[in-house]
Protein backbone atom coordinates (compact mmCIF):
# COMPACT_ATOMS: atom_id res chain seq x y z
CA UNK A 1 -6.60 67.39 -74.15
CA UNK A 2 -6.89 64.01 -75.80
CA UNK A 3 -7.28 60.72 -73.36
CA UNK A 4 -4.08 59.95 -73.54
CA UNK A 5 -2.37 63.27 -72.30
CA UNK A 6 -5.25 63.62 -69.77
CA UNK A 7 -4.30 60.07 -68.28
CA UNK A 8 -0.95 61.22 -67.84
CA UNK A 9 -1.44 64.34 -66.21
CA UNK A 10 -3.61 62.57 -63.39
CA UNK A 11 -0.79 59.91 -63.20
CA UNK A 12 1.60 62.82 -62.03
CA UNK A 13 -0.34 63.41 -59.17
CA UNK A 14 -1.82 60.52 -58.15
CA UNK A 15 0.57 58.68 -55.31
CA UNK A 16 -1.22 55.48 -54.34
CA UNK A 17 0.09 53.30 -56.74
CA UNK A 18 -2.50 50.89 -58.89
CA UNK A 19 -1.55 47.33 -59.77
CA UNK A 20 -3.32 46.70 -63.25
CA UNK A 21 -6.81 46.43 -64.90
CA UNK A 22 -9.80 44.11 -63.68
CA UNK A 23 -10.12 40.52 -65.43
CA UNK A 24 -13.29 41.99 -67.01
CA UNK A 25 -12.08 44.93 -68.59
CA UNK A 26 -15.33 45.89 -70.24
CA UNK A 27 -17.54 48.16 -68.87
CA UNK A 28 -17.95 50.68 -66.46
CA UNK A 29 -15.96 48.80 -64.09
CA UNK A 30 -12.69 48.16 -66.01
CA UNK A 31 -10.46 49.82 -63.30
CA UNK A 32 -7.08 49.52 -61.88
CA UNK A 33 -6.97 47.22 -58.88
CA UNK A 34 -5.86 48.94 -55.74
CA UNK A 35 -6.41 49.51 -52.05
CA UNK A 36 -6.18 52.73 -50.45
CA UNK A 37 -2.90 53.66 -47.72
CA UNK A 38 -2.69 56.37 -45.30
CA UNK A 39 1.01 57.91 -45.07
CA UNK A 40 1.39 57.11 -41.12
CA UNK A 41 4.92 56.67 -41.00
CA UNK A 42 7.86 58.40 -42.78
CA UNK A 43 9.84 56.79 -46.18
CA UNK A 44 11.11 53.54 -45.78
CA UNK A 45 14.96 54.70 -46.36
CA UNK A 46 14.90 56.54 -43.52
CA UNK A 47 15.69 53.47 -41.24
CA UNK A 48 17.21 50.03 -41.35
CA UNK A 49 17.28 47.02 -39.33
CA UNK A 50 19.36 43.66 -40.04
CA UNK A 51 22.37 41.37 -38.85
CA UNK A 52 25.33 42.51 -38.17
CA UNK A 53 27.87 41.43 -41.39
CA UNK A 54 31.36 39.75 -40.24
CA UNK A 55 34.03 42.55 -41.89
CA UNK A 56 31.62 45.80 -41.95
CA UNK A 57 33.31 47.36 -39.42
CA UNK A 58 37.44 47.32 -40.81
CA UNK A 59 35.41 47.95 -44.31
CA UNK A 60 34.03 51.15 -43.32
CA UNK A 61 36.24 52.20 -41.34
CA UNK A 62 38.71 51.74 -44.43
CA UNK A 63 36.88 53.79 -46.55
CA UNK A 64 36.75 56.45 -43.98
CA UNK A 65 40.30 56.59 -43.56
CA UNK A 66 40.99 56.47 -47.70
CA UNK A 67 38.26 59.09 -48.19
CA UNK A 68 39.85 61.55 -45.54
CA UNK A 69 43.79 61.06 -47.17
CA UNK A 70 42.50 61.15 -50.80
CA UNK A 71 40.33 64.62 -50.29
CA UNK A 72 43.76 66.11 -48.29
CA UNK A 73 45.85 64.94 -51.12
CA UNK A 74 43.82 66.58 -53.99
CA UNK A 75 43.13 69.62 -52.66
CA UNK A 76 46.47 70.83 -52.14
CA UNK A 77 47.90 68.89 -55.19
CA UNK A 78 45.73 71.50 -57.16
CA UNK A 79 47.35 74.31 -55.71
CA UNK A 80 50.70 73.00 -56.06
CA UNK A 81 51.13 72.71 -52.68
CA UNK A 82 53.67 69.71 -50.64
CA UNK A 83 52.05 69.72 -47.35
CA UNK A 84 54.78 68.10 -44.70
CA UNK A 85 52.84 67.45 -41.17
CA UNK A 86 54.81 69.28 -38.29
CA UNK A 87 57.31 67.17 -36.38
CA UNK A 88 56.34 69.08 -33.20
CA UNK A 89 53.35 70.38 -31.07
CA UNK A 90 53.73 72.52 -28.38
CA UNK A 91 50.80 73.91 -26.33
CA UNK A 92 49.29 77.55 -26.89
CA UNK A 93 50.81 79.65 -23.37
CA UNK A 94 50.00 83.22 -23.12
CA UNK A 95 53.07 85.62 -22.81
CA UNK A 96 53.44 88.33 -20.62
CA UNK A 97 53.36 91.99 -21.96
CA UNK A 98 56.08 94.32 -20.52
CA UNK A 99 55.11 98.23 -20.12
CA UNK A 100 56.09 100.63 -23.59
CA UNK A 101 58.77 101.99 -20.95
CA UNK A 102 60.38 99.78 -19.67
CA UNK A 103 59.87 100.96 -16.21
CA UNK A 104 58.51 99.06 -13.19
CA UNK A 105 57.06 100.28 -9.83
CA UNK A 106 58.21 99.12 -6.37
CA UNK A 107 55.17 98.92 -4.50
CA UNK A 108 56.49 99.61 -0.89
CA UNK A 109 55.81 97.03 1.28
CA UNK A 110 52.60 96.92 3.74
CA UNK A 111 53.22 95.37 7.45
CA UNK A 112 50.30 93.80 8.74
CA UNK A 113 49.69 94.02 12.35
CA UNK A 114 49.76 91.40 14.89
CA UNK A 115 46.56 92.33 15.85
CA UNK A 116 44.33 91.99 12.59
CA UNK A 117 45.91 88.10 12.19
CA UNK A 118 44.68 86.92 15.33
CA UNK A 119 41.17 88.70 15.08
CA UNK A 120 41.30 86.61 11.81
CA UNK A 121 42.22 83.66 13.37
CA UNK A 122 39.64 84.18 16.32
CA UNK A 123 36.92 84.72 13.36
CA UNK A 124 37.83 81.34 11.10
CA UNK A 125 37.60 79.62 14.83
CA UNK A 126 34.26 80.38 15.30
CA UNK A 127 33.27 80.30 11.70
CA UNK A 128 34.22 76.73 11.14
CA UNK A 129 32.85 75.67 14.61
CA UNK A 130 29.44 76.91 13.73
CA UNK A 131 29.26 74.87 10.74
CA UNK A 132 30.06 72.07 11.80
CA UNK A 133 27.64 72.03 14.92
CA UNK A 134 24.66 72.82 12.52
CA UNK A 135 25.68 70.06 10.34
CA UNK A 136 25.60 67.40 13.25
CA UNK A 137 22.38 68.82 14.30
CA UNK A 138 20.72 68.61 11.59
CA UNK A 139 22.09 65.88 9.65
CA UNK A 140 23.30 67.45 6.65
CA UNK A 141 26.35 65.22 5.29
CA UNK A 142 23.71 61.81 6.11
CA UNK A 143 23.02 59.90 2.76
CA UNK A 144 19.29 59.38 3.79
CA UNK A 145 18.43 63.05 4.70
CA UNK A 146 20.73 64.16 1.29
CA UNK A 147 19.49 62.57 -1.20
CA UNK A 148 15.89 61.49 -0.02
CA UNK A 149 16.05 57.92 -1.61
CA UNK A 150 13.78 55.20 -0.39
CA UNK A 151 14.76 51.91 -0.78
CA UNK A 152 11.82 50.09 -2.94
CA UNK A 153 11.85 46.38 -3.14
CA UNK A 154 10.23 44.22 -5.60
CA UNK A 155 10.09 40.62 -7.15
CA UNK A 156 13.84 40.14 -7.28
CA UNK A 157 14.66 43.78 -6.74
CA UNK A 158 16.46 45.19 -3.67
CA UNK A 159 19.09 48.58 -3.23
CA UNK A 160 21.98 48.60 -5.00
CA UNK A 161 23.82 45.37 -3.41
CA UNK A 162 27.23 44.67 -5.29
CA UNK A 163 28.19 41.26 -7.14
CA UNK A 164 28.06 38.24 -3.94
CA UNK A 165 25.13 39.97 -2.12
CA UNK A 166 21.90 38.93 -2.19
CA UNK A 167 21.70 39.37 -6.20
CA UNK A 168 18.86 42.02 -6.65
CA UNK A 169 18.81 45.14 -8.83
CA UNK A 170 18.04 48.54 -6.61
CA UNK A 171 15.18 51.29 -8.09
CA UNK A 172 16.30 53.83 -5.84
CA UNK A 173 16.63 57.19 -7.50
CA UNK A 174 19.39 59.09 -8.57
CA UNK A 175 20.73 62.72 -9.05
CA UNK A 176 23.17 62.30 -11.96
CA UNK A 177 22.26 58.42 -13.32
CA UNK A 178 21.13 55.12 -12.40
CA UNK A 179 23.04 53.86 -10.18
CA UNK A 180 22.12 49.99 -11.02
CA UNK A 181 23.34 49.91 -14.16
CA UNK A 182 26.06 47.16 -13.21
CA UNK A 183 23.49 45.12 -11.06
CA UNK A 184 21.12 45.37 -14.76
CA UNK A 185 23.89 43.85 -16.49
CA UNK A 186 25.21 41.28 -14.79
CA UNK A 187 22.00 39.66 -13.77
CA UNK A 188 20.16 40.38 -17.02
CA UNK A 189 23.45 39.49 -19.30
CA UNK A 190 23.50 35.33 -19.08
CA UNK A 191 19.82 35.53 -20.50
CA UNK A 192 20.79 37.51 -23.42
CA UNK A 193 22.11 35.18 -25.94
CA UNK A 194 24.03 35.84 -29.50
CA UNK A 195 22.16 34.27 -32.76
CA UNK A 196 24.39 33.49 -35.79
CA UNK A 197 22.83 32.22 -38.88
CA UNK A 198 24.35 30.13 -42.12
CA UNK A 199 22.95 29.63 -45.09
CA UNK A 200 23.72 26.99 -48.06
CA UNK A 201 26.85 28.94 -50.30
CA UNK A 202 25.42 30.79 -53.24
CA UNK A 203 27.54 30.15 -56.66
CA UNK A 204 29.78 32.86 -57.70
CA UNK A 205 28.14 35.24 -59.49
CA UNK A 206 24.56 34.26 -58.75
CA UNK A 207 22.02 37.25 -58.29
CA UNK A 208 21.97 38.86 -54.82
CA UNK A 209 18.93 41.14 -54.95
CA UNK A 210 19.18 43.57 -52.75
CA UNK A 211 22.97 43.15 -51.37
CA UNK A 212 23.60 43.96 -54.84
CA UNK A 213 22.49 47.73 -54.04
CA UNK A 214 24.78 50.45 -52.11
CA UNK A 215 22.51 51.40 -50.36
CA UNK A 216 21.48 48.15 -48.53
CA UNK A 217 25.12 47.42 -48.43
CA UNK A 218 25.72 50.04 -45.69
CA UNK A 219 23.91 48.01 -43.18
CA UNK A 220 24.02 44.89 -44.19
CA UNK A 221 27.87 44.28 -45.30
CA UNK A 222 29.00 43.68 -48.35
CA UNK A 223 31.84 41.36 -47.39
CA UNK A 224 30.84 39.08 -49.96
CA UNK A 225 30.52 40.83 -52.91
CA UNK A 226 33.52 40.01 -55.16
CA UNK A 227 34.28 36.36 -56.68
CA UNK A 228 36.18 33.92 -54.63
CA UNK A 229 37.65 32.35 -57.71
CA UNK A 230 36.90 28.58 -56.95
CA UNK A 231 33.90 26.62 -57.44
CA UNK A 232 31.95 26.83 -54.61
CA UNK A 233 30.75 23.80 -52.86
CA UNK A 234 26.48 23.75 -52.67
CA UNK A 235 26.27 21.89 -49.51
CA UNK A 236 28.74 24.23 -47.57
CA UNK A 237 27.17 26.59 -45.09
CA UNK A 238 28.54 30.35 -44.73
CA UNK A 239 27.59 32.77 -42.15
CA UNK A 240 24.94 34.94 -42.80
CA UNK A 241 24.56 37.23 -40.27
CA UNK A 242 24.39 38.02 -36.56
CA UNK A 243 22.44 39.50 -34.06
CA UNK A 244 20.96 39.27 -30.57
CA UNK A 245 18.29 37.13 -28.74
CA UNK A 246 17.04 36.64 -25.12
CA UNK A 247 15.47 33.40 -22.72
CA UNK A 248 12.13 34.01 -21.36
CA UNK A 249 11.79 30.08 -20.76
CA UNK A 250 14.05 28.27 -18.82
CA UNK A 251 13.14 25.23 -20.77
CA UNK A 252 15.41 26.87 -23.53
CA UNK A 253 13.13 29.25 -25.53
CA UNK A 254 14.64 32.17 -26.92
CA UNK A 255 12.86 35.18 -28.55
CA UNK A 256 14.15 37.59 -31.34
CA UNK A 257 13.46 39.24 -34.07
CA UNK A 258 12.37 37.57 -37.49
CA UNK A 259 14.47 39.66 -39.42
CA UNK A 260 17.65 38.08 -37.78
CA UNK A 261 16.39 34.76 -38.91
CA UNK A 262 15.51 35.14 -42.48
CA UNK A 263 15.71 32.23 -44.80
CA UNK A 264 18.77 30.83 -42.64
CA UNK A 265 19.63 27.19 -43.17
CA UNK A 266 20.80 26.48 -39.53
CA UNK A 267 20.93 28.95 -36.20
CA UNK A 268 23.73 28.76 -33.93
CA UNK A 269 23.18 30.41 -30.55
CA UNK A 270 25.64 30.85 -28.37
CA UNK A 271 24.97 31.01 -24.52
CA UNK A 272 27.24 32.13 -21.72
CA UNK A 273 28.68 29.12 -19.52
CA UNK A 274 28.70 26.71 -22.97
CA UNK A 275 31.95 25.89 -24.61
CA UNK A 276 30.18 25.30 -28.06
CA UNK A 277 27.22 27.08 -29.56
CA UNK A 278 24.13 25.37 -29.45
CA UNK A 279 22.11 24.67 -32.54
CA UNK A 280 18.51 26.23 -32.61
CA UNK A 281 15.37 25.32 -34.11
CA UNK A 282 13.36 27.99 -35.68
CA UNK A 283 9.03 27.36 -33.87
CA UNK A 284 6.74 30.48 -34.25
CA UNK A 285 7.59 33.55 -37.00
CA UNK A 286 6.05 36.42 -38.42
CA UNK A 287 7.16 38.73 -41.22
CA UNK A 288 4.41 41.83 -40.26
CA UNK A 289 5.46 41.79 -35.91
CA UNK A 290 9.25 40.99 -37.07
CA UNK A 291 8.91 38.46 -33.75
CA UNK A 292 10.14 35.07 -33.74
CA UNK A 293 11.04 32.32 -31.04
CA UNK A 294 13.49 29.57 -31.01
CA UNK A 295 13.83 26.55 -29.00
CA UNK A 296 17.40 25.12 -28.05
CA UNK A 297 17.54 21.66 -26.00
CA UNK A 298 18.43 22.17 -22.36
CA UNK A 299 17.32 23.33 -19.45
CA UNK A 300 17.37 25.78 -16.60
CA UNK A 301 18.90 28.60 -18.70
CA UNK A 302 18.79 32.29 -17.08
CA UNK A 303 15.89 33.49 -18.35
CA UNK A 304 14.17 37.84 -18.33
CA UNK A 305 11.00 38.27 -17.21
CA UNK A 306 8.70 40.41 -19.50
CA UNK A 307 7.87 43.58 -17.61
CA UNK A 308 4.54 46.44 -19.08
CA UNK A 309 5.83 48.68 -21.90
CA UNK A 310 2.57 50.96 -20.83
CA UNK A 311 3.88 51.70 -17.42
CA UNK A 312 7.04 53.02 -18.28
CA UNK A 313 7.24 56.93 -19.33
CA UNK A 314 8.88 58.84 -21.33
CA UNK A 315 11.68 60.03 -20.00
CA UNK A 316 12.49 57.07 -17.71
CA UNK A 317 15.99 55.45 -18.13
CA UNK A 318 16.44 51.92 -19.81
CA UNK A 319 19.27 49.32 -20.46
CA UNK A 320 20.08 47.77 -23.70
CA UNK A 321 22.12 44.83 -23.84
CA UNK A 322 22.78 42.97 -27.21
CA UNK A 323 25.94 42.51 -29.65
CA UNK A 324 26.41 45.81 -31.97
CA UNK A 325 29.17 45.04 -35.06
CA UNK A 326 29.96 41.35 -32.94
CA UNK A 327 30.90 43.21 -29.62
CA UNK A 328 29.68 40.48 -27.57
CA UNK A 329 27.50 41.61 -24.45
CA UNK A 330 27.42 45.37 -24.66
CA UNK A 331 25.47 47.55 -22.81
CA UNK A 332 24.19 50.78 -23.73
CA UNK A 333 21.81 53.28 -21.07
CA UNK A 334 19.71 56.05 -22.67
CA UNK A 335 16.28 57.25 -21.60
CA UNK A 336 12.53 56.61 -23.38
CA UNK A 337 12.24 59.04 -26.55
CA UNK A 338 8.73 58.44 -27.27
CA UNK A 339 6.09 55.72 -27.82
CA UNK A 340 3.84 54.37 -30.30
CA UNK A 341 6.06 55.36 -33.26
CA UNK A 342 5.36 54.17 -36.39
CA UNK A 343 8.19 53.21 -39.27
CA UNK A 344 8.25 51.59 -42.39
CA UNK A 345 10.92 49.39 -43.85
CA UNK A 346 11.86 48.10 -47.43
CA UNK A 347 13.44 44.69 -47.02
CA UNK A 348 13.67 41.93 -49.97
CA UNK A 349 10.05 40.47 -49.09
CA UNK A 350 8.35 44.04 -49.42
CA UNK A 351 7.55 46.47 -46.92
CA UNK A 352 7.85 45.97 -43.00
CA UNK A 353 4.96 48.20 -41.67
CA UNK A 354 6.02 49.20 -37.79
CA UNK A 355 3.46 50.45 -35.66
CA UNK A 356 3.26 51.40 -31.61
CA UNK A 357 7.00 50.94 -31.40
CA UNK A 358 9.05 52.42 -28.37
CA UNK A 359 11.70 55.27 -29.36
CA UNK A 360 15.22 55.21 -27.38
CA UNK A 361 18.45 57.51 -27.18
CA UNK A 362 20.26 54.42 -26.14
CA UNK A 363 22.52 53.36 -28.68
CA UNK A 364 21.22 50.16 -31.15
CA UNK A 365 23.36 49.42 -33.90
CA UNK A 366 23.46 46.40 -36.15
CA UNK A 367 23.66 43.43 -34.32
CA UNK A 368 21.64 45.09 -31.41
CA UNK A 369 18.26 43.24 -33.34
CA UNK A 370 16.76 40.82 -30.84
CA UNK A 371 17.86 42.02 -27.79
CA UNK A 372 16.03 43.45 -24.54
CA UNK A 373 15.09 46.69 -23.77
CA UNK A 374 15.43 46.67 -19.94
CA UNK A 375 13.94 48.82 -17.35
CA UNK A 376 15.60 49.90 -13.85
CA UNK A 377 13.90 46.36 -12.43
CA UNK A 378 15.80 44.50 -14.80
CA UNK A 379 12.56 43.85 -16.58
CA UNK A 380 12.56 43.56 -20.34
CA UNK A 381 10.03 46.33 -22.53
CA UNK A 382 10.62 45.96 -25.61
CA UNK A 383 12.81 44.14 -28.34
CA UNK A 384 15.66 46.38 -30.12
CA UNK A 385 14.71 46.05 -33.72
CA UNK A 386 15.69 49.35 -35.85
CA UNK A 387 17.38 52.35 -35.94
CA UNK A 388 17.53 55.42 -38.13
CA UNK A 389 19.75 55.62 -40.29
CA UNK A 390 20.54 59.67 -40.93
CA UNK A 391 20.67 60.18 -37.25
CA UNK A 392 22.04 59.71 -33.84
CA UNK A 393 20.00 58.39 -31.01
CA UNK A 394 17.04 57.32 -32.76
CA UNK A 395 16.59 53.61 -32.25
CA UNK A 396 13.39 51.23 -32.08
CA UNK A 397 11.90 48.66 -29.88
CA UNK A 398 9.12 46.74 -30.35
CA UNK A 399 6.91 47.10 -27.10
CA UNK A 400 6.05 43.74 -24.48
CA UNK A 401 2.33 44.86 -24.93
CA UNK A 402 2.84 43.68 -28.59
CA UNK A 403 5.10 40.88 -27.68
CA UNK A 404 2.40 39.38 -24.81
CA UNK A 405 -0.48 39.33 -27.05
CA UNK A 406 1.28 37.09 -29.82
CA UNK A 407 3.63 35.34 -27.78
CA UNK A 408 1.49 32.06 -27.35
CA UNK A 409 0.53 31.31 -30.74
CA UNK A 410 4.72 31.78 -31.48
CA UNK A 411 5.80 29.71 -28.80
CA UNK A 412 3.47 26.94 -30.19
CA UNK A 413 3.85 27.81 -33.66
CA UNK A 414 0.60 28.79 -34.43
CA UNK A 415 -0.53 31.23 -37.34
CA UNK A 416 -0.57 34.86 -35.59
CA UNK A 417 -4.00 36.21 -36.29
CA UNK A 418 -4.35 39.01 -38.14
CA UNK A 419 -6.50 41.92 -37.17
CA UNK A 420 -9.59 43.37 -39.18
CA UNK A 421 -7.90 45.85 -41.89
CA UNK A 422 -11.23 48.13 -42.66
CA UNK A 423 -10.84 49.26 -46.34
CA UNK A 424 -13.12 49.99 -49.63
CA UNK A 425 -11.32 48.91 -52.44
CA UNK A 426 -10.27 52.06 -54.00
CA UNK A 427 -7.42 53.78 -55.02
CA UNK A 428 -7.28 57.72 -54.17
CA UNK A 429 -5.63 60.51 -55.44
CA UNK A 430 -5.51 64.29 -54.12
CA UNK A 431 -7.59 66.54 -56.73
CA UNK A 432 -5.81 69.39 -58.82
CA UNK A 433 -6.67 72.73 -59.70
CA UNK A 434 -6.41 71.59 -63.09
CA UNK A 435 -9.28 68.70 -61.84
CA UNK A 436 -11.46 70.89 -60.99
CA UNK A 437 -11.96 72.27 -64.14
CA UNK A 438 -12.07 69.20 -66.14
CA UNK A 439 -14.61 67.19 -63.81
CA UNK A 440 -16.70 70.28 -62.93
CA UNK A 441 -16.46 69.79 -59.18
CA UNK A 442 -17.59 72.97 -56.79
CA UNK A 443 -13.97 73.42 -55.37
CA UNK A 444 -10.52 71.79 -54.71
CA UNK A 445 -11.60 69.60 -52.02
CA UNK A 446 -11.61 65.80 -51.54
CA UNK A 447 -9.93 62.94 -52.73
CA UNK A 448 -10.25 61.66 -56.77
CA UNK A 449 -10.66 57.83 -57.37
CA UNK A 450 -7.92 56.23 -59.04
CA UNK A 451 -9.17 52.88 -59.42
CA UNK A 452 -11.64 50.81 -58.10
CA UNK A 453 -10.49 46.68 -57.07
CA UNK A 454 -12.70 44.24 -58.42
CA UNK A 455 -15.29 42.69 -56.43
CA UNK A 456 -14.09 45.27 -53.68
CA UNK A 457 -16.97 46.88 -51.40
CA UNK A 458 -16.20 50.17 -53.42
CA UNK A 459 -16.83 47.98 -56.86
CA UNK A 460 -20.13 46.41 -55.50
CA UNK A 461 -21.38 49.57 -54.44
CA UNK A 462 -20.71 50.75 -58.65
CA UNK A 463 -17.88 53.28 -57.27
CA UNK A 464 -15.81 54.65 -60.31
CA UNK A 465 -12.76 55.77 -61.83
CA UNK A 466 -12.57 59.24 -61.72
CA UNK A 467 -15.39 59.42 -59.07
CA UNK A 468 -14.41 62.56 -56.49
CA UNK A 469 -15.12 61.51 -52.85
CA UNK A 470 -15.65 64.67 -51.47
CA UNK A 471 -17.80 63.23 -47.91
CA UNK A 472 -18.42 60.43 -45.33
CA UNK A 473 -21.92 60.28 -44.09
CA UNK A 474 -22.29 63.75 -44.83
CA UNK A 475 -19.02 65.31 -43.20
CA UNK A 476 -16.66 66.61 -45.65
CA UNK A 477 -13.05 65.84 -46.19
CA UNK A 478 -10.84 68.42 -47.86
CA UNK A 479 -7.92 65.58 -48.04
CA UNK A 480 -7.12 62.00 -49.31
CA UNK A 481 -5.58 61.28 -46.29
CA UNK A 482 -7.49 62.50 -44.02
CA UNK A 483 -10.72 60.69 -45.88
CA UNK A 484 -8.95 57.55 -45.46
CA UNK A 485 -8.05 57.76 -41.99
CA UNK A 486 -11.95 57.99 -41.27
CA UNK A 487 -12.51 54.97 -42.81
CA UNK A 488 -10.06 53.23 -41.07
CA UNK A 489 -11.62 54.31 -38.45
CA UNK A 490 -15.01 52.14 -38.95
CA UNK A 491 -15.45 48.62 -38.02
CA UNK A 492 -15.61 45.68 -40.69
CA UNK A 493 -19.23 45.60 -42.17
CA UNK A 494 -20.22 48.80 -41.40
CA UNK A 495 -22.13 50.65 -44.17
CA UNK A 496 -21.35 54.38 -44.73
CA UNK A 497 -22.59 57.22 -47.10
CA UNK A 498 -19.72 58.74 -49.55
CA UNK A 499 -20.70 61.79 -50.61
CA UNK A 500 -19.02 62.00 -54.36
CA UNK A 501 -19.28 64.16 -57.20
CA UNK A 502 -19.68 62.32 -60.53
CA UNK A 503 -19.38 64.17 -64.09
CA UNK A 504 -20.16 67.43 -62.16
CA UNK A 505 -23.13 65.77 -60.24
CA UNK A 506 -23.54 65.43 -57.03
CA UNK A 507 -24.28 61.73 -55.55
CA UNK A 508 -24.53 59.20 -52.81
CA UNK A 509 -23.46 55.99 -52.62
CA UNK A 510 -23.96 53.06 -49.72
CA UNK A 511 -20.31 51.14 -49.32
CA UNK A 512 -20.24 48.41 -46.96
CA UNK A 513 -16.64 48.82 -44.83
CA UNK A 514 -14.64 45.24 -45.72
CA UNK A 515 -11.76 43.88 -44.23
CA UNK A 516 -8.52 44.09 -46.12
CA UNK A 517 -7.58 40.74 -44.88
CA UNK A 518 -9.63 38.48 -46.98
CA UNK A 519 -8.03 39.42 -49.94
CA UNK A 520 -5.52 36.55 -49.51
């Protein structure tokens, strides 16, 4: 097999992508520049996030209805077939048989004594009486004895007081459902705001990126699509999108998520009690959290206190609240699914890597983005940020422990830090049957090296293409990803043995763990 072919065989199985040959590209360091990836969360496409898009919902629900007539239509037009819907239902009633003889039987009538009615009287008497003296004795038809519940009182939480009482939200238990659902909402929903952006009027025609693709189109809108056959004016704002947004200051900061934001020219938020929406300035983002605050001028605004996302299991109820497909103020109840998910996400900027996120049955849709995730105190724990898109039931939230530990350096617009990304520089591949005959190695076991990044740990330590890692510090790895999950798992600086097999050799080489972060 000549260089070329064998090149392209490797490529078929290699799935960490490279990015290109060193500057140098002499020597026996002219690799591919790449970084190594464990697969942690499932394919991007699986989920989406994003604004609701004024005119999605008549659009689809359009196409639903024209889909549904059109397949009816053609499928008996094929067969020749008029098809005339009936101009009268009746319900389905069972009809009574009559005998093959047409005979019937007189049953003769049975007296019933005078005697066996009172006895039955006499018996229902002391039946009933019973009864009802055990259940005064013992209390049985008493709410507190029945049900068991215990009236728990915390900061701004008390039993299930209606609208005009003392304005708490009850924890007590319940057999069926909360029963605080309505308290949740109506002292949670002033706090939750709804965030519109605009941006400056793109020219007809102009390139659209990703809106441009079907796919994206299904949860982002695609109201805009065709030409509106005038010039368009360059200063003009349009709407952009929608979604949902929450004050945890009463001094008039709101938080969200960044993807509601985006590149929007202005932010109108609109708050219950105003006539007008208020304009919003944009202080703290980050692309990687998808967290963002904004500041509005005002004060004493309703505000949600951030509650622990680690004390609350799975399997506890919650409250969303936001504004699915512009449906201002809706609220949705579901229970905990699961924690510290992981999801990935391919927006225009790349890939939005999720990680510890909370899973929920309660129902997110677009335009849900932003809002809180509320426990049964009325507590937020966690931001609604994604949903999957082939299911039902499957939404996101990122958790309040993320949200607390970056929520300083947003509100002050500071940088977020980043934290320390171990990594080696190199590019892996799972080895081949067909691999293991070429490069001579013992058995199918390990990971191949790709490429190595120049001036990476993996380069300095003279790590090569087509090295096979088959070791770290003498433990073996029979997978890529399981070899790169160990190394994640080592602190920045570090130095570690890989155990590699080179031209059918066996060797050792000393890599010092670097952080990933440095690379710019």
């Amino acid at each position: 097999m000549d260089d070329q072919n064998k090149k392209n065989s490797y490529d078929d199985f290699f799935h960490h992508n490279t990015s290109g040959q060193d500057d140098e590209g002499q020597g026996p360091h002219a690799q591919e520049t790449v970084n190594e990836e464990p697969e942690q969360s499932k394919t991007s496409y699986y989920y989406s996030y994003g604004p609701f898009k004024s005119g999605e919902l008549n659009q689809q629900q359009q196409a639903g209805n024209n889909d549904g007539a059109s397949a009816l239509s053609q499928s008996h037009a094929s067969q020749g077939v008029v098809v005339t819907p009936p101009s009268q239902l009746r319900p389905f009633a069972p009809t009574q048989s009559s005998t093959s003889s047409g005979w019937q039987v007189k049953e003769p009538k049975r007296r019933t004594s005078f005697r066996a009615i009172f006895l039955s009287f006499l018996v229902g008497v002391l039946t009933v009486g019973s009864l009802m003296y055990a259940a005064d004795r013992q209390n049985w038809f008493s709410s507190d004895q029945a049900l068991g519940q215990a009236t728990t009182t915390t900061q701004g939480v008390n039993t299930g007081a209606k609208a005009g009482d003392d304005g708490v939200v009850s924890t007590a238990s319940d057999v069926v459902r909360p029963n605080n659902i309505a308290q949740i909402f109506e002292q949670s929903s002033p706090a939750v705001v709804k965030i519109e952006t605009l941006v400056q009027q793109r020219s007809a025609g102009g390139n659209r990126g990703l809106l441009d693709d079907p796919f994206f189109r299904q949860f982002f809108g695609d109201e805009e699509s065709g030409d509106t056959g005038s010039s368009p004016d360059s200063n003009q704002l349009v709407p952009s999108g929608m979604g949902t947004g929450f004050f945890f200051d009463s001094t008039g900061y709101i938080l969200t998520n960044q993807h509601v934001l985006g590149d929007a020219t202005e932010i109108q938020v609109t708050v219950q009690g105003y006539d007008k929406p208020l304009k919003a300035k944009k202080l703290g983002a980050d692309y990687n959290l998808d967290l963002a605050v904004l500041k509005v001028e005002g004060e004493n605004f309703p505000t949600l206190s951030l509650g622990s996302s680690e004390q609350i299991d799975i399997g506890d109820w919650v409250v969303a609240i936001g504004n699915p497909y512009g449906f201002d103020h809706t609220v949705t109840v579901g229970v905990l699914s699961a924690k510290e998910r992981p999801i990935s996400i391919q927006d225009e900027q790349g890939e939005r890597k999720y990680e510890h996120l909370l899973q929920t049955d309660a129902s997110i849709n677009p335009g849900n983005s932003g809002g809180p995730l509320l426990n049964l105190k009325g507590e937020v724990i966690g931001i609604n940020t994604a949903v999957s898109s082939q299911a039902q039931g499957i939404g996101f939230a990122i958790p309040t422990s993320t949200i607390l530990a970056n929520l300083d350096n947003l509100k002050a617009n500071k940088e977020i830090p980043k934290a320390p990304a171990p990594y080696i520089g190199a590019s892996l591949g799972e080895v081949t049957d067909e691999m293991v005959k070429q490069l001579g190695l013992p058995e199918k076991s390990g990971a191949i090296v790709q490429g190595v990044q120049l001036k990476s740990p993996a380069y300095m330590a003279d790590l090569r293409q087509y090295d096979v890692i088959v070791g770290l510090d003498g433990t073996k790895y029979a997978t890529t990803a399981k070899l790169i999950e160990q190394i994640q798992t080592k602190k920045v600086g570090d130095q570690v043995v890989l155990n590699i097999y080179r031209n059918g050799k066996a060797m050792d080489l000393t890599v010092e763990i670097g952080n990933k972060n440095d690379l710019g």
